[in-house]
Protein backbone atom coordinates (compact mmCIF):
# COMPACT_ATOMS: atom_id res chain seq x y z
CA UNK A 1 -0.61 14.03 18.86
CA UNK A 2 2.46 14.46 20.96
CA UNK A 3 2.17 14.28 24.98
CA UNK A 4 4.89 15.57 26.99
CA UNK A 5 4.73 14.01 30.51
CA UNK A 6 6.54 15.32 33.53
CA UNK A 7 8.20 17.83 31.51
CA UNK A 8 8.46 21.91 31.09
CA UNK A 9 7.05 24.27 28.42
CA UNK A 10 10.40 25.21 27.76
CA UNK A 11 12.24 21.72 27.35
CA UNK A 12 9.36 20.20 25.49
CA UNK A 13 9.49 23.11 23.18
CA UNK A 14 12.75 23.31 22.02
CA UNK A 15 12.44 19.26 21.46
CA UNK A 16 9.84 19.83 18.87
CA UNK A 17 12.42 22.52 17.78
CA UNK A 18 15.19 20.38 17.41
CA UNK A 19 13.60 17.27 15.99
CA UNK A 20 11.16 18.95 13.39
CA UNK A 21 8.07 18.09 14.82
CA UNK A 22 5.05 19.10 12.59
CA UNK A 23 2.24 17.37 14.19
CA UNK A 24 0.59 18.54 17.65
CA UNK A 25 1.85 17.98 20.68
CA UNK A 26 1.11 18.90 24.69
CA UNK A 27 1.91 18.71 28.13
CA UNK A 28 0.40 16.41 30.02
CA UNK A 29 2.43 17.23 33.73
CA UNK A 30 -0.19 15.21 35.83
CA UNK A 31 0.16 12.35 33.65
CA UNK A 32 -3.85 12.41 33.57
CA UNK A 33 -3.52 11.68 29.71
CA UNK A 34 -1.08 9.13 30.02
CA UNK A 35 -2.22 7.43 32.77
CA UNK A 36 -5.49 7.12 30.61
CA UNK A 37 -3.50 4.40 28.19
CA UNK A 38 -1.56 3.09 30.20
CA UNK A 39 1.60 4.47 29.69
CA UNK A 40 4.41 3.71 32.06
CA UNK A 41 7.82 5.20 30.28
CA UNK A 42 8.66 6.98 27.43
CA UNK A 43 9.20 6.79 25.16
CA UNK A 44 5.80 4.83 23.67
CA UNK A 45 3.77 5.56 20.98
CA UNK A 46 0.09 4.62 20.72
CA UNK A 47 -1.96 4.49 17.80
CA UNK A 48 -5.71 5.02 18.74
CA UNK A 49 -8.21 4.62 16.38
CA UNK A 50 -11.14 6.28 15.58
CA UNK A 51 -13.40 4.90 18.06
CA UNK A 52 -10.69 6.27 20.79
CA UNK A 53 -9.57 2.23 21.12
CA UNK A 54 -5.65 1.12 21.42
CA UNK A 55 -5.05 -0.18 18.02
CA UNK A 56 -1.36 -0.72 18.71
CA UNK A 57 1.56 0.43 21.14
CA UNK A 58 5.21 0.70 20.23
CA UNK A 59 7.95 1.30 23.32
CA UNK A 60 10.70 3.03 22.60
CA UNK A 61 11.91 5.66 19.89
CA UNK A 62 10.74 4.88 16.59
CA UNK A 63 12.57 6.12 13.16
CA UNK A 64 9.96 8.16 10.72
CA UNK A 65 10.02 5.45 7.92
CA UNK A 66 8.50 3.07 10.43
CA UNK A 67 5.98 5.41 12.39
CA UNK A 68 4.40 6.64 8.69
CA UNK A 69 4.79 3.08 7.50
CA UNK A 70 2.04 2.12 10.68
CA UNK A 71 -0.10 5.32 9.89
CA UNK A 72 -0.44 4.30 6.30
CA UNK A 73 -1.59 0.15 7.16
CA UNK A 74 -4.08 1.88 10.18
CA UNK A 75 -5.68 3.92 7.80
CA UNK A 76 -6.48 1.26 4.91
């Protein structure tokens, strides 16, 4: 899932527009979400596993090769 943080409907819209994104993604304007793990800049990704844990945490933009490379070693 994608958070937006301090960002716009609009803006956040046309960058899932613009850069193909297929999976879900939100706003998150309080940071409530984000403050929750820890995040401090974006861009970060977290992986969170399925008992809602931090199973790893990547800062700054990551190419798709590498982010479906992680998703297929988490879920072995």
């Amino acid at each position: 899932m994608g958070i937006f943080v301090k960002d716009t409907e609009s803006s956040a819209k046309k960058f899932v527009a613009q850069h193909g994104i297929a999976f879900p993604s939100g706003l998150d304007p309080g940071m409530k979400i984000a403050g929750s793990y820890g995040v401090i800049g974006p861009p970060l990704t977290i992986f969170i596993g399925k008992d809602g844990n931090i199973v790893e945490r990547v800062s700054g933009p990551m190419k798709e090769k590498d982010f479906n490379r992680r998703i297929e070693r988490l879920l072995q």
